[in-house]
PDB file of N, CA and C in Angstrom:
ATOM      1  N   UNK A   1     -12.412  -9.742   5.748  1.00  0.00           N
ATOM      2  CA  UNK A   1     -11.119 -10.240   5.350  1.00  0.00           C
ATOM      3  C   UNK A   1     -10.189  -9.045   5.130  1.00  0.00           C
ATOM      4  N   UNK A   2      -9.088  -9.297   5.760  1.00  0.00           N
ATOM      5  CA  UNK A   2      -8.072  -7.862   5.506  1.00  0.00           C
ATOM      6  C   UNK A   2      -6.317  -9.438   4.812  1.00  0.00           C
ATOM      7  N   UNK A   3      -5.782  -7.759   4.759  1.00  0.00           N
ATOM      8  CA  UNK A   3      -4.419  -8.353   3.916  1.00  0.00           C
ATOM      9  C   UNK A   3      -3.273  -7.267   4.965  1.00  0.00           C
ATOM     10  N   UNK A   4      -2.109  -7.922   4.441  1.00  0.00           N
ATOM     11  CA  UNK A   4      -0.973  -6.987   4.845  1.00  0.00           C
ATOM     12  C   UNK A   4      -0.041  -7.192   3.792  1.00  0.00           C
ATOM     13  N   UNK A   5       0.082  -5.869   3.414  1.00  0.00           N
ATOM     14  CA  UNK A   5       1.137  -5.277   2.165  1.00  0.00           C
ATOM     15  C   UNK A   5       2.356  -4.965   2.380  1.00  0.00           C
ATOM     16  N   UNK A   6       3.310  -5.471   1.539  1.00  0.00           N
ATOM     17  CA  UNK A   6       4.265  -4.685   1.894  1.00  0.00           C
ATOM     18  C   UNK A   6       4.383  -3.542   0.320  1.00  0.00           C
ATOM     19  N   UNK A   7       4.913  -2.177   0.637  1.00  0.00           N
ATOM     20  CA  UNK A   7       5.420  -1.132  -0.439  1.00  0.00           C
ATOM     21  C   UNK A   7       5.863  -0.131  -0.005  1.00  0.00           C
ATOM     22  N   UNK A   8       7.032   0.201  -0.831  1.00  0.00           N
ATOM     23  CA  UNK A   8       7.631   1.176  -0.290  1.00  0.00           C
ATOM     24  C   UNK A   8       8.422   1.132   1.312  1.00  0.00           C
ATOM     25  N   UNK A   9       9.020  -0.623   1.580  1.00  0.00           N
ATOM     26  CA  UNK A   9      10.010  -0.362   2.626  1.00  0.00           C
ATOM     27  C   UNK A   9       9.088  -0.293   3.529  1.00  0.00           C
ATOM     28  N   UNK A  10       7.535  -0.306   3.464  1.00  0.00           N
ATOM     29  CA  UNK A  10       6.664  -0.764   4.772  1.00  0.00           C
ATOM     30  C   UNK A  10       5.855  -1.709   4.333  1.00  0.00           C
ATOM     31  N   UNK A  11       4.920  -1.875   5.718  1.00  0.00           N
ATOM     32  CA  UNK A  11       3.771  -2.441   5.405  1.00  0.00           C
ATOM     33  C   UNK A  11       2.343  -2.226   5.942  1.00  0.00           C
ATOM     34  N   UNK A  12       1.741  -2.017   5.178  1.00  0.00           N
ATOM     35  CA  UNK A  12       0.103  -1.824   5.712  1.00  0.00           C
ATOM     36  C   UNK A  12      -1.241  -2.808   5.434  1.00  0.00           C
ATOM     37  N   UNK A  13      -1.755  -2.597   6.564  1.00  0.00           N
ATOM     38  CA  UNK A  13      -2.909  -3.262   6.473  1.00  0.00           C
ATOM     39  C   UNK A  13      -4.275  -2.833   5.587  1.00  0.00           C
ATOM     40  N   UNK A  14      -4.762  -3.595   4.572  1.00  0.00           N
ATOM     41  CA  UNK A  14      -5.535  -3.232   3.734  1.00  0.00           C
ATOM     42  C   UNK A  14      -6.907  -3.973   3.727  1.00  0.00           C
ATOM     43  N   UNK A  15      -7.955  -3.339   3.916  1.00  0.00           N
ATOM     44  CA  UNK A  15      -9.350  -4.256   3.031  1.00  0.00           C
ATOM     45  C   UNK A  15      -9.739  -3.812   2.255  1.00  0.00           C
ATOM     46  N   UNK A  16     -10.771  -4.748   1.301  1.00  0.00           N
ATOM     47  CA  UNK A  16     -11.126  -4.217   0.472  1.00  0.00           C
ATOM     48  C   UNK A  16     -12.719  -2.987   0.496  1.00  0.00           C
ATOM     49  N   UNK A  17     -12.872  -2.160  -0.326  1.00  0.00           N
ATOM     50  CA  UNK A  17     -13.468  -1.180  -0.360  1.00  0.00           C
ATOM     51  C   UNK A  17     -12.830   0.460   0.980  1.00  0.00           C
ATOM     52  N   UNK A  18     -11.341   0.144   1.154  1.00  0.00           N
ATOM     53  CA  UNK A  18     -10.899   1.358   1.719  1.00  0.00           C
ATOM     54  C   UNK A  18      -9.926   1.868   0.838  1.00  0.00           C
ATOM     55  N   UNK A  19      -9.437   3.242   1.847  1.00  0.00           N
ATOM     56  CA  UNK A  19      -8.592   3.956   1.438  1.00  0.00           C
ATOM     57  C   UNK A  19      -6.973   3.509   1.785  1.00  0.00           C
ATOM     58  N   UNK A  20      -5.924   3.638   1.155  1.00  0.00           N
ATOM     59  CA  UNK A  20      -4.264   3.480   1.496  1.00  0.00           C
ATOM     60  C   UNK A  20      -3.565   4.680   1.121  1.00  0.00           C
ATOM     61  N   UNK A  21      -3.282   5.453   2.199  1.00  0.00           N
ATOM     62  CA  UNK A  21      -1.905   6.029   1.938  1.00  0.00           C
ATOM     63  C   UNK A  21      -0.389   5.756   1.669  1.00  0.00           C
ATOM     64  N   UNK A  22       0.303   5.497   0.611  1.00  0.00           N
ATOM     65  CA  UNK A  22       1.320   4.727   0.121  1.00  0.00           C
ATOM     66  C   UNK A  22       2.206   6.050   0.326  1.00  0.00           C
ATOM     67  N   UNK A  23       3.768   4.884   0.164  1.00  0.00           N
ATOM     68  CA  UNK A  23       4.605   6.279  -0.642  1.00  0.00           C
ATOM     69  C   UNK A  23       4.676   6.582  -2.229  1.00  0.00           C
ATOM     70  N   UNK A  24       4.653   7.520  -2.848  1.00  0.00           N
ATOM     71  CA  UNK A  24       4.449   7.633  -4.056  1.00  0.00           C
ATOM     72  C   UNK A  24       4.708   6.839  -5.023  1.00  0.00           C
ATOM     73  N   UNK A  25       3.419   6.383  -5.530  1.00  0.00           N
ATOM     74  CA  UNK A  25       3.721   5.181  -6.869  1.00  0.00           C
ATOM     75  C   UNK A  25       4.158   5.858  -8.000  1.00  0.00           C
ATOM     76  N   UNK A  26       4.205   5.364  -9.182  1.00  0.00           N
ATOM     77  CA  UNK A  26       4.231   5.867 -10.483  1.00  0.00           C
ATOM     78  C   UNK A  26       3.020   5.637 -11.213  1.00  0.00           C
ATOM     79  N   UNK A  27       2.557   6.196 -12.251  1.00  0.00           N
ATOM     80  CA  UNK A  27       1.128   5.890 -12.511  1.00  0.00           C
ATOM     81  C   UNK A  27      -0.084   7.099 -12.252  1.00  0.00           C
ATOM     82  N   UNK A  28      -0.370   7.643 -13.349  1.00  0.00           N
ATOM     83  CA  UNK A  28      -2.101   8.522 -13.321  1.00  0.00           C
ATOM     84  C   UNK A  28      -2.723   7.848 -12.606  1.00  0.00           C
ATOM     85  N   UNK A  29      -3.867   8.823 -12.491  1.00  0.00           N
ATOM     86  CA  UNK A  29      -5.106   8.699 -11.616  1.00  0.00           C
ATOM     87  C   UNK A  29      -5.900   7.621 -12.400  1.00  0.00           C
ATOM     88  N   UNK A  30      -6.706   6.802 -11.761  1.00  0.00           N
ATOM     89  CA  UNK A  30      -7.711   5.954 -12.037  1.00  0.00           C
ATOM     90  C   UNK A  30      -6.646   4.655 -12.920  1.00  0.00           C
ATOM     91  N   UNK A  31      -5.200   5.094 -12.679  1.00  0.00           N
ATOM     92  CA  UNK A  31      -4.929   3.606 -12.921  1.00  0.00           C
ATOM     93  C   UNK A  31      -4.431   2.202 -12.123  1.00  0.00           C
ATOM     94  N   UNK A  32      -4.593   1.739 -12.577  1.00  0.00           N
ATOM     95  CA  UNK A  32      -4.389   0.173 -11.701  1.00  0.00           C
ATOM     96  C   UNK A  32      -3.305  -0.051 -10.970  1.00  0.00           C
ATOM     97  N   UNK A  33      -3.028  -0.771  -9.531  1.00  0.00           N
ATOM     98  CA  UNK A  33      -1.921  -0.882  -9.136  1.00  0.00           C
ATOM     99  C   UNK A  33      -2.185  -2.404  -8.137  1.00  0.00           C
ATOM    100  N   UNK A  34      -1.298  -3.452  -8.873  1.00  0.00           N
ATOM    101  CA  UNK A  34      -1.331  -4.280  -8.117  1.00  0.00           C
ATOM    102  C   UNK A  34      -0.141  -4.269  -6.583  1.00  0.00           C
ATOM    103  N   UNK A  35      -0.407  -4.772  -5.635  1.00  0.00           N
ATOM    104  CA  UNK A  35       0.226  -5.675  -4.889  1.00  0.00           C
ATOM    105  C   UNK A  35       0.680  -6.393  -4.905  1.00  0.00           C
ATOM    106  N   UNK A  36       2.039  -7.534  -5.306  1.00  0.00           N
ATOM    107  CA  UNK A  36       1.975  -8.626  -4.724  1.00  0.00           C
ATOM    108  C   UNK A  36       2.664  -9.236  -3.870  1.00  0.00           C
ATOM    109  N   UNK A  37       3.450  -8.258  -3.267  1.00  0.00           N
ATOM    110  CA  UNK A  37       3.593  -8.606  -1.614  1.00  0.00           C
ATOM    111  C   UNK A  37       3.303  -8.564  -0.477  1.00  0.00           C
ATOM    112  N   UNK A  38       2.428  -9.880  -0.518  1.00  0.00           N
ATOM    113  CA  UNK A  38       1.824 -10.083   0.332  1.00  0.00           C
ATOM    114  C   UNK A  38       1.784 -10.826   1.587  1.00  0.00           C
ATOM    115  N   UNK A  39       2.109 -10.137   2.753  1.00  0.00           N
ATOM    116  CA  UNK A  39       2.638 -10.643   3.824  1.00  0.00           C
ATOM    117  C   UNK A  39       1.702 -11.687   4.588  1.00  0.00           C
ATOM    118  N   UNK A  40       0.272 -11.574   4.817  1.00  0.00           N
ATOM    119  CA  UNK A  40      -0.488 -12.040   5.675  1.00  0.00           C
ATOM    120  C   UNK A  40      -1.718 -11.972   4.937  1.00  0.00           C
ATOM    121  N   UNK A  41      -2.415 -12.999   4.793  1.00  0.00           N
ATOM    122  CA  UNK A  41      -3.908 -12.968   4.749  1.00  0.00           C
ATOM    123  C   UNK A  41      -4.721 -13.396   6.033  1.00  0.00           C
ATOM    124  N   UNK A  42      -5.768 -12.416   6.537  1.00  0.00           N
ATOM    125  CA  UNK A  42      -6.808 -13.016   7.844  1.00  0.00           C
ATOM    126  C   UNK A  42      -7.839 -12.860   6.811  1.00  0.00           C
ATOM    127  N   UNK A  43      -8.607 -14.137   7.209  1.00  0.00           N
ATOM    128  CA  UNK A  43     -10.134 -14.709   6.834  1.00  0.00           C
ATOM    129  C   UNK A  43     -10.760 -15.290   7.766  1.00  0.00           C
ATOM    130  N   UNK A  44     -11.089 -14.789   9.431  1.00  0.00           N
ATOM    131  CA  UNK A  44     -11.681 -15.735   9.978  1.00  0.00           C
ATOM    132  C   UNK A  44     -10.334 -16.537  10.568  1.00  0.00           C
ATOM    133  N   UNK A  45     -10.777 -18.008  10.463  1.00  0.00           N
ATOM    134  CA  UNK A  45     -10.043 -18.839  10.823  1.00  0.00           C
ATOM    135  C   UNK A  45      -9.216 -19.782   9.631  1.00  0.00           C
ATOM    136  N   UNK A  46      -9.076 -19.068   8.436  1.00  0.00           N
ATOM    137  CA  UNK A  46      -8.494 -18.893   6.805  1.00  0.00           C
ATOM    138  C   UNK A  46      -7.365 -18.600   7.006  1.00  0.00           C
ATOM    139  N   UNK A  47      -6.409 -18.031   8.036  1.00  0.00           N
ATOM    140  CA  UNK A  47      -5.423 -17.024   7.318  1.00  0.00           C
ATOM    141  C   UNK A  47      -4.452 -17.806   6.983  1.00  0.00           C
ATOM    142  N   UNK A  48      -3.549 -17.139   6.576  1.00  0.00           N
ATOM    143  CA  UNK A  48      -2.125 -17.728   5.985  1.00  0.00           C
ATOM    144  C   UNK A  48      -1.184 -16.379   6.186  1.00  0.00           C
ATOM    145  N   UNK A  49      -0.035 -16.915   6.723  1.00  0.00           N
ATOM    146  CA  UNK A  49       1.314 -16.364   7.060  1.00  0.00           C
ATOM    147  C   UNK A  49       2.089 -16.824   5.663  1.00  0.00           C
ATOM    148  N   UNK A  50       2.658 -15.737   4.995  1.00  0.00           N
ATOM    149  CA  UNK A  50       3.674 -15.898   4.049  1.00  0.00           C
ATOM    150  C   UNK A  50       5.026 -16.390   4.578  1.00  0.00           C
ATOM    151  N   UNK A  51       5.733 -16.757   4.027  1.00  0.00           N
ATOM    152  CA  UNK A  51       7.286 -17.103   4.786  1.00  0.00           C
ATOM    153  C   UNK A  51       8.791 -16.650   3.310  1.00  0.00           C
ATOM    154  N   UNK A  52       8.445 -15.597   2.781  1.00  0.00           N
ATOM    155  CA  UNK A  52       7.939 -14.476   3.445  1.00  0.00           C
ATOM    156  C   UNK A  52       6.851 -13.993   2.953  1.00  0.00           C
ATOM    157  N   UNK A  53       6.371 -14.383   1.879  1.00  0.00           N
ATOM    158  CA  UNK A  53       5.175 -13.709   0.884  1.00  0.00           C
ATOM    159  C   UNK A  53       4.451 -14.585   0.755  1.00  0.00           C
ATOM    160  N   UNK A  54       3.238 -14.931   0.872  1.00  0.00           N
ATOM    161  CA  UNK A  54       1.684 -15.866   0.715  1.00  0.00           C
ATOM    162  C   UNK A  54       1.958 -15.583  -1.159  1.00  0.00           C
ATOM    163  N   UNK A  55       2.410 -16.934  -1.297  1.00  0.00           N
ATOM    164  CA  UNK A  55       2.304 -17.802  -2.576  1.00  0.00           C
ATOM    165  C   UNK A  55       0.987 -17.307  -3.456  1.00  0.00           C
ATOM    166  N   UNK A  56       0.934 -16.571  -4.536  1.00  0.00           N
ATOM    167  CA  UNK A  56       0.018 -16.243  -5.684  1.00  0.00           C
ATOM    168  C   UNK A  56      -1.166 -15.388  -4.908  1.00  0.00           C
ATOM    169  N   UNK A  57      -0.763 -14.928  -3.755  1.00  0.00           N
ATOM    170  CA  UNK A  57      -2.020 -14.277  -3.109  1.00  0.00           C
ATOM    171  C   UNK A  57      -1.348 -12.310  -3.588  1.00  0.00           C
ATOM    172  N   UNK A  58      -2.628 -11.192  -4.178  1.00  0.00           N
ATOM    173  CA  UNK A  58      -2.491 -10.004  -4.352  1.00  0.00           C
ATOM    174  C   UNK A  58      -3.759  -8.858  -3.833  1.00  0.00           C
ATOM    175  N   UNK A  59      -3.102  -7.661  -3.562  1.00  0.00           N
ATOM    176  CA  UNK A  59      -4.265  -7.172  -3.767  1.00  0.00           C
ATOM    177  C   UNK A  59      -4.426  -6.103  -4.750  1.00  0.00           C
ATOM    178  N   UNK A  60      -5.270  -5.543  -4.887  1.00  0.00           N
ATOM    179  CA  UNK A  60      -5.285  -4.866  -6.363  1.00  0.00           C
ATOM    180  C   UNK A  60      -5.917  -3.481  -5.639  1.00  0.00           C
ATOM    181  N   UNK A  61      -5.832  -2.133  -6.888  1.00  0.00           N
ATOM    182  CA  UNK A  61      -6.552  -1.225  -6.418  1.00  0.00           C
ATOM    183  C   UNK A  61      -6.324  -0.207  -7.328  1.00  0.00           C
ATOM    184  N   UNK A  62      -6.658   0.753  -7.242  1.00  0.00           N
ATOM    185  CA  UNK A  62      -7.069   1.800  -8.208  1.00  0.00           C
ATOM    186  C   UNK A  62      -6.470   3.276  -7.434  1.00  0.00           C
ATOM    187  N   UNK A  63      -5.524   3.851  -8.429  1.00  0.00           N
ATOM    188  CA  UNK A  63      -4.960   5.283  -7.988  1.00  0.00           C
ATOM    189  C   UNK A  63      -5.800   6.071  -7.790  1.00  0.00           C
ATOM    190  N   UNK A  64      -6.457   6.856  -6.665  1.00  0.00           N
ATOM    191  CA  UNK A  64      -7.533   7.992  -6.391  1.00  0.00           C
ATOM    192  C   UNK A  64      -6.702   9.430  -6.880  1.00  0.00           C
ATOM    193  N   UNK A  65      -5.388   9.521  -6.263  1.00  0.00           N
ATOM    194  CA  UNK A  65      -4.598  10.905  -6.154  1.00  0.00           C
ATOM    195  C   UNK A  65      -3.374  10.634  -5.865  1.00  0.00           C
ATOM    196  N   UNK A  66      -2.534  11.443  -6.440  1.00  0.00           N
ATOM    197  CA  UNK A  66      -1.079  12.064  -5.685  1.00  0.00           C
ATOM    198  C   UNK A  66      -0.915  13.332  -4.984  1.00  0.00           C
ATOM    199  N   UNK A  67      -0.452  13.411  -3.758  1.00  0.00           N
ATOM    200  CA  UNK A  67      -0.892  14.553  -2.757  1.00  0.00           C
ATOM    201  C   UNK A  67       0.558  15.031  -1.721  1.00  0.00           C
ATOM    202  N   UNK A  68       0.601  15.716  -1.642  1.00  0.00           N
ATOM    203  CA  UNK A  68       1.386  16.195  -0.064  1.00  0.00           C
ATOM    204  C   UNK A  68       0.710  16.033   1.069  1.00  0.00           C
ATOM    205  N   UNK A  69       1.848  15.782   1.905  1.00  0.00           N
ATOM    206  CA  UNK A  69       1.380  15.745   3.135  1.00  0.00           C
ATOM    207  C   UNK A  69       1.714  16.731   4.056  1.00  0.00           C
ATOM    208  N   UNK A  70       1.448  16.844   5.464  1.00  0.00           N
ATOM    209  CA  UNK A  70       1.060  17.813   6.163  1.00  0.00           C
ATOM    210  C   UNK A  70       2.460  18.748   6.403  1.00  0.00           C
ATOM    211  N   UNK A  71       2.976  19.960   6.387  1.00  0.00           N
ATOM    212  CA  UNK A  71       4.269  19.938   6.526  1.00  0.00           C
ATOM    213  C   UNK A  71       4.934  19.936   7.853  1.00  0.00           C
ATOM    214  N   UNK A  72       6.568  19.552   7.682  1.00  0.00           N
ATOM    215  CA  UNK A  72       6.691  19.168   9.093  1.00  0.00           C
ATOM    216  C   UNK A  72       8.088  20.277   9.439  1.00  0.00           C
ATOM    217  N   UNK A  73       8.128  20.671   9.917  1.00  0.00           N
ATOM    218  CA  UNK A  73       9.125  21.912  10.819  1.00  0.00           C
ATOM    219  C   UNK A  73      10.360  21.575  10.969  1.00  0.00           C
ATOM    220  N   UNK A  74      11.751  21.389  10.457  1.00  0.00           N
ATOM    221  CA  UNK A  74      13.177  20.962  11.117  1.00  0.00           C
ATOM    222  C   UNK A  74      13.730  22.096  11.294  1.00  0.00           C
ATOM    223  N   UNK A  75      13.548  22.233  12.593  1.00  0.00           N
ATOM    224  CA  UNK A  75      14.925  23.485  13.412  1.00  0.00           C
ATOM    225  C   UNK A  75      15.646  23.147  14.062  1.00  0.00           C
ATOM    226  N   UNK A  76      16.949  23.541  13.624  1.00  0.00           N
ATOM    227  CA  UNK A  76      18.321  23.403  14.206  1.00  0.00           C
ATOM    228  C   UNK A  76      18.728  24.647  14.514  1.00  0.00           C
ATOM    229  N   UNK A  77      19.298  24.479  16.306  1.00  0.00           N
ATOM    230  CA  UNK A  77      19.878  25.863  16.964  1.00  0.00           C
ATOM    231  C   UNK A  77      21.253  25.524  17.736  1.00  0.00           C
ATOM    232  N   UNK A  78      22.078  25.995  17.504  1.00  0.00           N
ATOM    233  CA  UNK A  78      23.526  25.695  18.683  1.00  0.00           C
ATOM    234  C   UNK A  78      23.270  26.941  19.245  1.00  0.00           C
ATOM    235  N   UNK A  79      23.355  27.150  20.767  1.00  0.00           N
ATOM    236  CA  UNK A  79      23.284  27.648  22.300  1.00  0.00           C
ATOM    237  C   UNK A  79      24.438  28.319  21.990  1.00  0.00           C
ATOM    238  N   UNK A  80      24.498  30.007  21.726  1.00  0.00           N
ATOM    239  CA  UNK A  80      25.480  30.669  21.916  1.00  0.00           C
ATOM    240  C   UNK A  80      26.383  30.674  21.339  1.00  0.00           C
ATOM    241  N   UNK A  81      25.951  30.143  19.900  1.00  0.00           N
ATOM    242  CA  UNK A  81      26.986  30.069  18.664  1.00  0.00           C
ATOM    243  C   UNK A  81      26.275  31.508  17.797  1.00  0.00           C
ATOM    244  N   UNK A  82      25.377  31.781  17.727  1.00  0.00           N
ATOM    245  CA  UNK A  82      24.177  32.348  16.609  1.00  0.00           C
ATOM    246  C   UNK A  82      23.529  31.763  15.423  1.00  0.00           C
ATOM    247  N   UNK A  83      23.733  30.418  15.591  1.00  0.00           N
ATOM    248  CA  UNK A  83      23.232  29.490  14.758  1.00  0.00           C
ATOM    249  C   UNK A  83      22.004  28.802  14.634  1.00  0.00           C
ATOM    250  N   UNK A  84      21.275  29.358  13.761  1.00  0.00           N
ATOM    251  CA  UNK A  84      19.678  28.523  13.617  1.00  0.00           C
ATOM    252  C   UNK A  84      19.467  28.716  12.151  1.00  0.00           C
ATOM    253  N   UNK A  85      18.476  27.233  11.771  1.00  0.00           N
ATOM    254  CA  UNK A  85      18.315  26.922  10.396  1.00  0.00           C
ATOM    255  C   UNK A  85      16.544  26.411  10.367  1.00  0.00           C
ATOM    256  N   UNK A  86      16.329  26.614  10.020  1.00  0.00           N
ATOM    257  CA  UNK A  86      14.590  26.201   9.895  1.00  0.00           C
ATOM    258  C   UNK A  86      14.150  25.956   8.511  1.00  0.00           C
ATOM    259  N   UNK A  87      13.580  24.514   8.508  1.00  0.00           N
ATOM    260  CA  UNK A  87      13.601  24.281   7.284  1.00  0.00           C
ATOM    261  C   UNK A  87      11.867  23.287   7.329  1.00  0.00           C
ATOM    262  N   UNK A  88      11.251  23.459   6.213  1.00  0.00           N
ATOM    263  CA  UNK A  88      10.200  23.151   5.927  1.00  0.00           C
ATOM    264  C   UNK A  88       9.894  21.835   5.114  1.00  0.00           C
ATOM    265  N   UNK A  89       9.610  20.479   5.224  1.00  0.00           N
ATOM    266  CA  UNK A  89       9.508  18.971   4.233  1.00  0.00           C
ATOM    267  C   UNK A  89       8.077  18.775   4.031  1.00  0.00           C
ATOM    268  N   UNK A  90       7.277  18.415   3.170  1.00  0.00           N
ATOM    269  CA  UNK A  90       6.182  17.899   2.515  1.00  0.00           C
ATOM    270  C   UNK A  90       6.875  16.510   1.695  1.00  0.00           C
ATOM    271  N   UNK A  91       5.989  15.675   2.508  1.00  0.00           N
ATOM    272  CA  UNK A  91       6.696  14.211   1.604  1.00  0.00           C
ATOM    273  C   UNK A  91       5.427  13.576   1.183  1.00  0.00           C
ATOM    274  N   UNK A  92       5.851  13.255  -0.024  1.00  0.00           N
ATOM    275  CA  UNK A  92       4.624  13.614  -1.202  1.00  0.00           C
ATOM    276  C   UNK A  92       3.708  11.482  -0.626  1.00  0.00           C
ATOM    277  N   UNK A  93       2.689  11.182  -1.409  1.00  0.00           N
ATOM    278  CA  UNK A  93       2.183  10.407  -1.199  1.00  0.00           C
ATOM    279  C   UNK A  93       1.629   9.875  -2.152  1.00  0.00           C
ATOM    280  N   UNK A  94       0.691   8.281  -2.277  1.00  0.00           N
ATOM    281  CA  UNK A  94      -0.605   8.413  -3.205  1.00  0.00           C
ATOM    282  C   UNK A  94      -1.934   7.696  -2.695  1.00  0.00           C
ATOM    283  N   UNK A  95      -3.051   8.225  -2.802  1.00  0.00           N
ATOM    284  CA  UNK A  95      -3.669   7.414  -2.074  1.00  0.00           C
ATOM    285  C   UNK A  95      -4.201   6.445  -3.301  1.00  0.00           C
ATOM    286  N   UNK A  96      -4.706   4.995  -2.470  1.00  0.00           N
ATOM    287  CA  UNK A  96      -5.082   4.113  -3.291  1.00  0.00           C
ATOM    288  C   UNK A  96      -5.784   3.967  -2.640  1.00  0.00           C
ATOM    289  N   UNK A  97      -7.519   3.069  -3.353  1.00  0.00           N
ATOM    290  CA  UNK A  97      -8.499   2.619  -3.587  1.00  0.00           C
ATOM    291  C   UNK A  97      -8.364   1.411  -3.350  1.00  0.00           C
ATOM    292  N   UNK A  98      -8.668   0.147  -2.574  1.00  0.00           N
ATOM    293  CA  UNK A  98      -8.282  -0.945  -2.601  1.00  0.00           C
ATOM    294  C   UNK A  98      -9.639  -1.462  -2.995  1.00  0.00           C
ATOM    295  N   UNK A  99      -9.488  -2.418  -4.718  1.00  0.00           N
ATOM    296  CA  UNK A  99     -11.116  -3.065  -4.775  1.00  0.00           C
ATOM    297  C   UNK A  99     -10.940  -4.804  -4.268  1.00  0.00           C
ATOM    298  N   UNK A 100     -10.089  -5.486  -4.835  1.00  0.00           N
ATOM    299  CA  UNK A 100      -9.895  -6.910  -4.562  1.00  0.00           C
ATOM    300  C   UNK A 100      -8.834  -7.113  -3.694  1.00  0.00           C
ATOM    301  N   UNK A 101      -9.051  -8.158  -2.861  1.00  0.00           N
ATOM    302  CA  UNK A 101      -8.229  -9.051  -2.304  1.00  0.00           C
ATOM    303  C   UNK A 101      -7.774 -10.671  -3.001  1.00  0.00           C
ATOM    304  N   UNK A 102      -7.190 -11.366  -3.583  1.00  0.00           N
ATOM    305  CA  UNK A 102      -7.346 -12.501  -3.988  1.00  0.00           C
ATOM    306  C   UNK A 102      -6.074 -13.188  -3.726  1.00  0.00           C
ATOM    307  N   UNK A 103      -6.633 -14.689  -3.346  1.00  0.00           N
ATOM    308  CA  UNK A 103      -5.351 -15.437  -2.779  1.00  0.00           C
ATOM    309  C   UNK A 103      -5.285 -16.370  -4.359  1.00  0.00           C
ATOM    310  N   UNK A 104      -4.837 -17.195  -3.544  1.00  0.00           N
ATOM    311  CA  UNK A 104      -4.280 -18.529  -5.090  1.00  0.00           C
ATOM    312  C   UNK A 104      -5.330 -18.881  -5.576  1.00  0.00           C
ATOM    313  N   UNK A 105      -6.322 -19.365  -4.768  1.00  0.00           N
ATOM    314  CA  UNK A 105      -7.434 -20.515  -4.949  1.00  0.00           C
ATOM    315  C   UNK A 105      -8.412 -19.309  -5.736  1.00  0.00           C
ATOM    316  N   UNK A 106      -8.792 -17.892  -5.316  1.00  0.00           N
ATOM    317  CA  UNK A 106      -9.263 -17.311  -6.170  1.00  0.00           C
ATOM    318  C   UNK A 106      -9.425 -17.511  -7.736  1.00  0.00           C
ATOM    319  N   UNK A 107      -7.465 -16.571  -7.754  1.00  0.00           N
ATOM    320  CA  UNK A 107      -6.923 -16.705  -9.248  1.00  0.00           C
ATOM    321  C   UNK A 107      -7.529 -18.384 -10.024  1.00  0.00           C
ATOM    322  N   UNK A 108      -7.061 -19.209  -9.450  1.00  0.00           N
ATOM    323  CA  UNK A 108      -7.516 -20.678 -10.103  1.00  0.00           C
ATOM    324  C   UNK A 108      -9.063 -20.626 -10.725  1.00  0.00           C
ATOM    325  N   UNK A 109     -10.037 -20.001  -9.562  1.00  0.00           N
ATOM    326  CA  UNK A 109     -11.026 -20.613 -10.068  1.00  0.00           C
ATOM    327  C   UNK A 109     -11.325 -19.200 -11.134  1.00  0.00           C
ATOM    328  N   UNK A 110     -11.277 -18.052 -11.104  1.00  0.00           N
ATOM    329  CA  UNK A 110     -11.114 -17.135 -12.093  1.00  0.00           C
ATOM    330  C   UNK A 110     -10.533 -17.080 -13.847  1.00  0.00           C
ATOM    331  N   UNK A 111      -9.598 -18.211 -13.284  1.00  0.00           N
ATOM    332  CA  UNK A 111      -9.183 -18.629 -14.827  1.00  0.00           C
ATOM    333  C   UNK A 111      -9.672 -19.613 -15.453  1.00  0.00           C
ATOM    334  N   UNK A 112     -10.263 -20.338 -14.630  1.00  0.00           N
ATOM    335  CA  UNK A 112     -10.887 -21.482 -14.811  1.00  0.00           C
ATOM    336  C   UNK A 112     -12.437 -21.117 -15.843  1.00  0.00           C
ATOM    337  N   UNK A 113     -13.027 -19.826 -15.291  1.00  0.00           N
ATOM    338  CA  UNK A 113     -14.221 -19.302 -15.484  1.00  0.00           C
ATOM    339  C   UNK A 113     -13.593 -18.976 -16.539  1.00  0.00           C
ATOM    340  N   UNK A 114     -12.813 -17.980 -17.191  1.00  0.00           N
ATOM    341  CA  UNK A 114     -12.271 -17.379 -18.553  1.00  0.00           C
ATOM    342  C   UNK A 114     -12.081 -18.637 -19.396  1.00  0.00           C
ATOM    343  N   UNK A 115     -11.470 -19.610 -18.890  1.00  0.00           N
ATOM    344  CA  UNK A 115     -11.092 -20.398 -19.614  1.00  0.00           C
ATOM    345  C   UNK A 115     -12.344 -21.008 -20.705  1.00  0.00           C
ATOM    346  N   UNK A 116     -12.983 -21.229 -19.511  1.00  0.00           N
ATOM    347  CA  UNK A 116     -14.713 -21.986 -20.111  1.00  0.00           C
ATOM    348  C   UNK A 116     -15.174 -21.282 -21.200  1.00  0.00           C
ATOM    349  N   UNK A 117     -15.286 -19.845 -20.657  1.00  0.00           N
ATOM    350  CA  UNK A 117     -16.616 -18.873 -21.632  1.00  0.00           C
ATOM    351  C   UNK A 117     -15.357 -18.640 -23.209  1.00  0.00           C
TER     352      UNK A 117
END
């Protein structure tokens, strides 16, 4: 079963027990970060299309790190002016831990269980 997230102005595809490179959350290491825009759930022949977000469906996950990324080179030259500028960007990141996936029917029966004990 995978999901599709939206954060940060994109969206990525997530399962559970991988890694996500995001754009930088807020939040220490080893703390919690839900999802809950959630574009698409696939299960098989389960899924559900949000219109635009799948109704009470999240995924959850756990901050590993905040990191840079690889750096990337901007040079600018005008031809016979003597003009050149070279400039260096690292655009920062975080990776996340993805542990749960859970749609509606999850949450229900989850509260249902708390509710009991």
């Amino acid at each position: 079963m995978f999901a599709i997230v939206e954060t940060g102005g994109k969206q990525y595809q997530v399962e559970e027990g991988r890694y996500l490179d995001v754009e930088l959350l807020e939040g220490e290491k080893d703390a919690k970060v839900v999802f809950d825009k959630v574009v698409m759930i696939v299960n098989g022949k389960k899924s559900k299309v949000g219109q635009p977000y799948v109704a009470g469906a999240s995924a959850e996950g756990t901050i590993v790190k905040h990191d840079k990324s690889k750096k990337v080179i901007v040079y600018k030259q005008r031809p016979k002016k003597g003009y050149r500028k070279k400039q260096g960007h690292r655009q920062g990141f975080t990776r996340v831990m993805i542990s749960k996936i859970r749609t509606s029917a999850q949450k229900k029966a989850e509260t249902a269980e708390t509710a009991e004990a």
